[in-house]
Protein backbone atom coordinates (compact mmCIF):
# COMPACT_ATOMS: atom_id res chain seq x y z
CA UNK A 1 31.14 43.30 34.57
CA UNK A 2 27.15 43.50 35.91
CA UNK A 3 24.26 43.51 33.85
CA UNK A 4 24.34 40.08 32.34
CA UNK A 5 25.84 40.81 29.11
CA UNK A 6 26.10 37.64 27.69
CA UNK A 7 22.63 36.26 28.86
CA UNK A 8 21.02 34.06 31.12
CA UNK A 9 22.58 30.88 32.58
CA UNK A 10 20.48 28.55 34.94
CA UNK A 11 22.74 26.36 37.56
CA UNK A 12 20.79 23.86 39.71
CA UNK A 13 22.66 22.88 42.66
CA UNK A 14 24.81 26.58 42.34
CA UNK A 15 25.73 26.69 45.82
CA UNK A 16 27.29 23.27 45.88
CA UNK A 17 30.96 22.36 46.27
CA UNK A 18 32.03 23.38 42.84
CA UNK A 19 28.67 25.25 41.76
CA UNK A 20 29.09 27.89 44.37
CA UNK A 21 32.71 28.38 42.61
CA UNK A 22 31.20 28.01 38.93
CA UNK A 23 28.74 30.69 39.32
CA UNK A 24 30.92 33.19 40.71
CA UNK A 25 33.08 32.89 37.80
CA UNK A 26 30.12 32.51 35.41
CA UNK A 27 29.12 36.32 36.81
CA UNK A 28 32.29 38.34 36.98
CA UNK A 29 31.96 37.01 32.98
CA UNK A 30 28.74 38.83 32.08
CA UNK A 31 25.96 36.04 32.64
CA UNK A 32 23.30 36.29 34.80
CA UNK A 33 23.38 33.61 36.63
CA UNK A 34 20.14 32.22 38.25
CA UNK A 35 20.91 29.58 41.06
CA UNK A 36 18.52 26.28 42.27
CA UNK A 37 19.91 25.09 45.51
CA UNK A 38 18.23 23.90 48.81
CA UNK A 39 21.08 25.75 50.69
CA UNK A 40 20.81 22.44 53.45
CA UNK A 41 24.92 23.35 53.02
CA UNK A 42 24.44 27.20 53.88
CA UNK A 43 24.25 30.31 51.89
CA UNK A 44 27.83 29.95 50.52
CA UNK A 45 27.04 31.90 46.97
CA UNK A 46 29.20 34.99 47.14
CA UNK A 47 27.48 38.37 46.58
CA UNK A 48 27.50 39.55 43.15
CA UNK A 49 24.67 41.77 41.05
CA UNK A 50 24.91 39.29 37.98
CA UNK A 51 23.63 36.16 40.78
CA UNK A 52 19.70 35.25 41.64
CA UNK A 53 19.38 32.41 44.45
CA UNK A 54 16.07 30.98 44.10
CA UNK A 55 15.78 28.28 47.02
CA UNK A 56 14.85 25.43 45.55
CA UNK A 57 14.37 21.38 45.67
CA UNK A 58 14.95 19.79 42.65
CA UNK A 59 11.99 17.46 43.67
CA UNK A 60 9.27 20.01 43.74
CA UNK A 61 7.44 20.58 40.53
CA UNK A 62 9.57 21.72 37.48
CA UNK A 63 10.28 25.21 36.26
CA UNK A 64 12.68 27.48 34.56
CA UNK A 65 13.08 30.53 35.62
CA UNK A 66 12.09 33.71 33.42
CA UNK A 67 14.61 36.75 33.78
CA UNK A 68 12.94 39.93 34.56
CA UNK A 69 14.47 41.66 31.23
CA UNK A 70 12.06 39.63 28.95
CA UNK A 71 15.34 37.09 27.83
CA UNK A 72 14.95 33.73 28.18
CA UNK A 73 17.18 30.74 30.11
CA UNK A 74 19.20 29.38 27.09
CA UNK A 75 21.50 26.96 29.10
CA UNK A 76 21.56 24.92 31.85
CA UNK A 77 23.76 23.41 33.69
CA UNK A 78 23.07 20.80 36.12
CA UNK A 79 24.77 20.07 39.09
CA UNK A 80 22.10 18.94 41.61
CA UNK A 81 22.64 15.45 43.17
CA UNK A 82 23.09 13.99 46.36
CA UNK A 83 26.64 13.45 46.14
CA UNK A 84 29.00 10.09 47.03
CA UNK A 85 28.19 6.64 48.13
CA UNK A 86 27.65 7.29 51.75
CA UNK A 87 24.96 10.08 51.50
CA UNK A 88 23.81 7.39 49.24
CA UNK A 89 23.84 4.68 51.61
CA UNK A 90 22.53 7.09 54.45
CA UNK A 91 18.83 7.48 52.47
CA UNK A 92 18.44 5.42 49.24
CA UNK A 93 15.19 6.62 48.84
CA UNK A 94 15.86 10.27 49.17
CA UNK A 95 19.23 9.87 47.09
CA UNK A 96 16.88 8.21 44.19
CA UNK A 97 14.56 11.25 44.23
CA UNK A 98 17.28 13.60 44.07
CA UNK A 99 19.44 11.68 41.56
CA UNK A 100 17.20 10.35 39.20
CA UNK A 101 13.20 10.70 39.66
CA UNK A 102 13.32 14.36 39.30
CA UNK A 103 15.53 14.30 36.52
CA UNK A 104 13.50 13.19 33.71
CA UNK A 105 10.41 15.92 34.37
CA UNK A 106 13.10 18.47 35.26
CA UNK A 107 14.75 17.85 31.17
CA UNK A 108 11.41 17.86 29.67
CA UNK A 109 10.20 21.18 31.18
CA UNK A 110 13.50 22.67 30.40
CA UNK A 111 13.33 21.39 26.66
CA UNK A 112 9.54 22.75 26.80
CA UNK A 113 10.80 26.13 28.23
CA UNK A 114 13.23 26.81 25.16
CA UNK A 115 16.58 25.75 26.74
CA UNK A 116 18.73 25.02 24.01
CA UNK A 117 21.62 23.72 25.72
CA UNK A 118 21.67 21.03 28.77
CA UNK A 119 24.97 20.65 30.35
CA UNK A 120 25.01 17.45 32.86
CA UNK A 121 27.49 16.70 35.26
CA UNK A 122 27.54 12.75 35.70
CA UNK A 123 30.74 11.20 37.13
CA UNK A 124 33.96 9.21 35.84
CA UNK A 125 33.09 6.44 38.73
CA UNK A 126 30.53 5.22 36.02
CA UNK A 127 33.81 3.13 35.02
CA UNK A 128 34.48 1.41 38.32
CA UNK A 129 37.42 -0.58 37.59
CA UNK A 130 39.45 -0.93 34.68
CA UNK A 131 43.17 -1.97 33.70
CA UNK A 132 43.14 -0.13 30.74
CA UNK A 133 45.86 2.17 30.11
CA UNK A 134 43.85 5.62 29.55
CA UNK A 135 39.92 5.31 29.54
CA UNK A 136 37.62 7.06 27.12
CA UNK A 137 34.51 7.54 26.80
CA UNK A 138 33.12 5.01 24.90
CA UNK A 139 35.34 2.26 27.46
CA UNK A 140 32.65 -0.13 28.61
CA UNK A 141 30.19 1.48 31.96
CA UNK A 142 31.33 -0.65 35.08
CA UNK A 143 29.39 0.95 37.72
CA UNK A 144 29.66 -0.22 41.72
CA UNK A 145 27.11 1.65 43.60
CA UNK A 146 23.79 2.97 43.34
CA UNK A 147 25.44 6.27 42.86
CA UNK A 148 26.70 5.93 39.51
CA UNK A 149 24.37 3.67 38.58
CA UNK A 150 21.75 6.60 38.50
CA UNK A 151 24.46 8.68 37.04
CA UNK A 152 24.32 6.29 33.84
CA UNK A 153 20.52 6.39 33.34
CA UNK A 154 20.65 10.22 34.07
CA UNK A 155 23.00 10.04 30.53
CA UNK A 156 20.39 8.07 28.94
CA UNK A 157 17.59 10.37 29.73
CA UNK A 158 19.53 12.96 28.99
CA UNK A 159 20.66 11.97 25.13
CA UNK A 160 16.70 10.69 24.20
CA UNK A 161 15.41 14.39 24.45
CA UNK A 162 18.06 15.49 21.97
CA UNK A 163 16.65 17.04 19.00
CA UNK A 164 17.48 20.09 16.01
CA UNK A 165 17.11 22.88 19.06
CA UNK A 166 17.44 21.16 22.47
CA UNK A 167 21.78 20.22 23.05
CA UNK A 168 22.57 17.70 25.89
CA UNK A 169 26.30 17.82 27.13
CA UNK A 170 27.07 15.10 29.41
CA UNK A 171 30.67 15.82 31.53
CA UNK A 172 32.23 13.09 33.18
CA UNK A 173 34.61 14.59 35.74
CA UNK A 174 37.02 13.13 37.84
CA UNK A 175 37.63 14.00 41.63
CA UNK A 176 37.50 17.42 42.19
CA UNK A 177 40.02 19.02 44.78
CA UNK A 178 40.96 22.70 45.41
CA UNK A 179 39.31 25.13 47.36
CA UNK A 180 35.56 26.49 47.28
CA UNK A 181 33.41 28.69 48.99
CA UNK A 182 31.28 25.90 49.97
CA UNK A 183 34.39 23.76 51.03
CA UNK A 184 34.36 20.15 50.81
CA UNK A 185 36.52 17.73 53.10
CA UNK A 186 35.33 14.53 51.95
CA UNK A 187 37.11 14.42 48.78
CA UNK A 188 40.50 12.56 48.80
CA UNK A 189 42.86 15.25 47.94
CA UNK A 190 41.42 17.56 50.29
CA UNK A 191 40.32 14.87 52.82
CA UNK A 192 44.22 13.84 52.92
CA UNK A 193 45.54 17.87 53.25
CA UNK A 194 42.83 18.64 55.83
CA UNK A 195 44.87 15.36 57.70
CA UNK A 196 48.42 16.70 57.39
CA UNK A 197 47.72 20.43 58.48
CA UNK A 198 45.14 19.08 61.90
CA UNK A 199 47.39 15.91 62.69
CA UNK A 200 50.69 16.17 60.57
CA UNK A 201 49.77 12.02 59.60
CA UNK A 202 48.18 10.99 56.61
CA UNK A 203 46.24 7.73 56.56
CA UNK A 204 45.45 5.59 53.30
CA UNK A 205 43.87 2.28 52.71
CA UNK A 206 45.53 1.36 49.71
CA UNK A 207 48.49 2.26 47.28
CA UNK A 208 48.09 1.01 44.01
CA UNK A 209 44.36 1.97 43.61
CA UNK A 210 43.90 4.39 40.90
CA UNK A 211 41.85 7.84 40.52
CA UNK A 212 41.39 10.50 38.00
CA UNK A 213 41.47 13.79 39.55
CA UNK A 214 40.94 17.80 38.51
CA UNK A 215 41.39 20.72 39.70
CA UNK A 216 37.96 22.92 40.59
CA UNK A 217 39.11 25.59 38.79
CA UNK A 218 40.02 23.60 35.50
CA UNK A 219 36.57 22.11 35.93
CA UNK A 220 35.03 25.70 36.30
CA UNK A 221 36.88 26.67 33.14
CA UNK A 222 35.52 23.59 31.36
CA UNK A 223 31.91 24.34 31.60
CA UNK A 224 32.24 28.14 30.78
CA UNK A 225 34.18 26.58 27.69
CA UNK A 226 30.72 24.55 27.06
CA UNK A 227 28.24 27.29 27.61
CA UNK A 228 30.41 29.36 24.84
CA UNK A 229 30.99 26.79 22.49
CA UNK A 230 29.09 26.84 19.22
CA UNK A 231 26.06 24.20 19.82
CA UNK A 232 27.39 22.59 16.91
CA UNK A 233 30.94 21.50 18.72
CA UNK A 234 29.13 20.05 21.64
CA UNK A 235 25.98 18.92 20.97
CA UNK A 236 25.38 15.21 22.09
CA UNK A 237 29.03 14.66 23.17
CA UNK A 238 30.15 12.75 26.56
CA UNK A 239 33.02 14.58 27.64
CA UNK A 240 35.73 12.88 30.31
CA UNK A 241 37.00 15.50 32.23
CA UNK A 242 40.35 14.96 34.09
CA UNK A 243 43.63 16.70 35.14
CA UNK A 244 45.84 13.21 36.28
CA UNK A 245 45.39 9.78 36.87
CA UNK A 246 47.17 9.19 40.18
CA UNK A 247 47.30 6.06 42.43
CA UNK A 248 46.15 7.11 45.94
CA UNK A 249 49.67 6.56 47.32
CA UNK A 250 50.85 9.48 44.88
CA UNK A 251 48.67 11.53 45.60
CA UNK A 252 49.50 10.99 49.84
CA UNK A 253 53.25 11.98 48.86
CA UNK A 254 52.39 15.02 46.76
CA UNK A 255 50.36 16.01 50.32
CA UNK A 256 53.32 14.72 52.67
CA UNK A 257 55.80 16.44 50.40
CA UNK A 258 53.91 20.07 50.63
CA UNK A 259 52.97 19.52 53.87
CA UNK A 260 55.61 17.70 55.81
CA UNK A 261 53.33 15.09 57.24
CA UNK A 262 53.90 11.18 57.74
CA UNK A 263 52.28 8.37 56.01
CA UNK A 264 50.36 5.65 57.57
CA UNK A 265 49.36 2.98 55.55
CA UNK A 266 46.40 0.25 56.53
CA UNK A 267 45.22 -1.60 53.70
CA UNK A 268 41.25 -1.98 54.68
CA UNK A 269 40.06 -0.17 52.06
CA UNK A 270 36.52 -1.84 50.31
CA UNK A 271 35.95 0.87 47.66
CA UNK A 272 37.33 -1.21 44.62
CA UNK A 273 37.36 1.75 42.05
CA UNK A 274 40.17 2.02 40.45
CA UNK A 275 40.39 3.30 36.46
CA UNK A 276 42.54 6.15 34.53
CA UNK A 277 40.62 8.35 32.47
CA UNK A 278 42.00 10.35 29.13
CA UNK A 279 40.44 13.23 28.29
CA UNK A 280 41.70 13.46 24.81
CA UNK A 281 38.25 14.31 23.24
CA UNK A 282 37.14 17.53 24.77
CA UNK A 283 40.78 18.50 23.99
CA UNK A 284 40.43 17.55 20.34
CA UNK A 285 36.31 19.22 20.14
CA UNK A 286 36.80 22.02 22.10
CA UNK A 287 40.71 22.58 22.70
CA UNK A 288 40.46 22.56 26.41
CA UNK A 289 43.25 21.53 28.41
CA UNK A 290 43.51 21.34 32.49
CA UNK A 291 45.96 24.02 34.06
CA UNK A 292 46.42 23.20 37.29
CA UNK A 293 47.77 20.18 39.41
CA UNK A 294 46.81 18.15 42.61
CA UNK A 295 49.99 20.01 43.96
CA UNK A 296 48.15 23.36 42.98
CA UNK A 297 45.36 21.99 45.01
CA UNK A 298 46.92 20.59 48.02
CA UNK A 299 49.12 24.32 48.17
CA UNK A 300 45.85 26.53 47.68
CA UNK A 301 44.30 24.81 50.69
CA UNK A 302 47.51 24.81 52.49
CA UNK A 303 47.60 28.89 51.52
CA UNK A 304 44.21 29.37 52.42
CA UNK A 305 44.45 27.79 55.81
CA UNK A 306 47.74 30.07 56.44
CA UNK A 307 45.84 33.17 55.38
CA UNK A 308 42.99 32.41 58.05
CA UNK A 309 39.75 32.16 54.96
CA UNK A 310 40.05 28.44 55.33
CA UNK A 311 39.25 26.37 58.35
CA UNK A 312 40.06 22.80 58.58
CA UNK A 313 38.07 22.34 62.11
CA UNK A 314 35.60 19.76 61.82
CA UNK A 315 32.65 20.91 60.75
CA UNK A 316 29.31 19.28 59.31
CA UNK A 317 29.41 21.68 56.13
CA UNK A 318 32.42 20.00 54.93
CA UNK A 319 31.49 16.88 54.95
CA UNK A 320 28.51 15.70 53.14
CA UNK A 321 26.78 13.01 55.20
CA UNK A 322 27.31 14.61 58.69
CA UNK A 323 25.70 17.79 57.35
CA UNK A 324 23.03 15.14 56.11
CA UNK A 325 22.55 13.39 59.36
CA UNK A 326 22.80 16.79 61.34
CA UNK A 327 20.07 17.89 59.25
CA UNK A 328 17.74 14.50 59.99
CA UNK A 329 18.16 13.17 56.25
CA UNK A 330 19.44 9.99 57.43
């Protein structure tokens, strides 16, 4: 379906990891779907008449985007960030530009511009660690690293523009996995496949600590669900968004089970996070429920890879901070 049918949806950061995914789906729906990205990752949006790339840096001077057909932007959703602690660690000062500096001028022009609804993607690491049995999202924020740290005040920025026609809808999502045109091998469920199918031996650094994961195509689902919710169902909510809560040793026997590889375990690990997430609420709001599985996952990269559109050769574009160092933003 072309032509934008449904109106005009703005994603910043649309040729990321799970953007690049998000818009295509967003398009073969009837949106036109306008697209802020840098492209440092390469031009991974696929081709479709309902998508407009506008290279972009979310630290130049704000704007929204006007569509040519006299509409207006009604939504965005925001995806832009430099993501994970190492990128992080690599350039704080860049990471705090991108993460959080921008953020605040980039909400008010939107507000100004007659967006009604804001759709933020923070993170479920804002929770660090926690022994509780299922965390929601009013659990106490516990985060480690700069990272999520910026992540938190991003929420808070977010909620004080809130008024009777500008929305904010903060997600929290767990760690994505699943395949993308923009493919991403840093991610522990696709980090650990990418292992098995190049070496047959997976390596882990610790069994009992717990994640949160989801599928990228759940996660895709989930915002289209929030762009075509009535305002009224989503307005000002924090929304966890996870599939399952699985210790890191699971998840290397779901990928040693599919794949046939060994398990090597060396318990060096210093990334402390460990929390389960329930995502009872945007169940209960919005009646959304994940589909898919970190099996699901580990067996559409597996398929992919078999079917030759998948490489799992090293490669800067899969991996976050060497793309970032091999482009000098270290």
């Amino acid at each position: 379906m072309a032509g934008g049918t449904k109106g005009s949806v703005l994603v910043c950061g649309g040729a990321g990891y799970v953007g690049s995914k998000l818009v295509f789906r967003l398009a073969t729906q009837g949106y036109r779907v306008f697209v802020f990205d840098t492209f440092w990752f390469g031009p991974t949006l696929p081709r479709h008449p309902n998508i407009f790339p506008i290279t972009y840096d979310m630290r130049e001077r704000p704007f929204i985007p006007t569509p040519t057909d006299g509409s207006r932007i009604k939504t965005v959703i925001h995806l832009a960030c430099i993501s994970n602690d190492p990128c992080f660690d690599l350039n704080p000062a860049l990471a705090r530009a991108v993460n959080f500096e921008c953020f605040e001028p980039f909400v008010a022009c939107a507000r100004e511009r007659g967006v009604e609804r804001f759709i933020y993607a923070s993170s479920s690491s804002v929770y660090g660690i926690s022994d509780a049995e299922r965390v929601t999202e009013d659990h106490p924020l516990n985060p480690l690293t700069d990272y999520s740290r910026y992540k938190i005040e991003c929420e808070k920025v977010l909620l004080r523009y809130q008024r009777h026609d500008f929305h904010p809808v903060i997600v929290r999502p767990a760690t994505v996995c699943g395949t993308s045109p923009r493919m991403r091998f840093d991610l522990i469920v696709n980090l650990l496949t990418r292992q098995a199918i190049e070496t047959g031996v997976i390596t882990i650094h610790s069994e009992t600590n717990c994640r949160p994961n989801i599928h990228i195509d759940d996660l895709c689902r989930l915002y289209e669900y929030l762009v075509e919710r009535p305002l009224a169902q989503v307005s000002g909510q924090i929304f966890n968004a996870g599939g399952e809560n699985m210790t890191l040793l699971e998840i290397a026997h779901w990928v040693a089970l599919l794949t046939g590889a060994g398990i090597i375990l060396k318990p060096t690990a210093t990334d402390g996070r460990s929390y389960r997430i329930t995502s009872w609420l945007v169940e209960r709001k919005i009646g959304f429920r994940p589909e898919k599985t970190v099996a699901d996952a580990i067996s559409d990269i597996c398929g992919a890879v078999r079917a030759g559109s998948l490489s799992t050769a090293p490669s800067p574009l899969t991996v976050n901070i060497e793309r970032m160092r091999e482009l000098g933003l270290g």
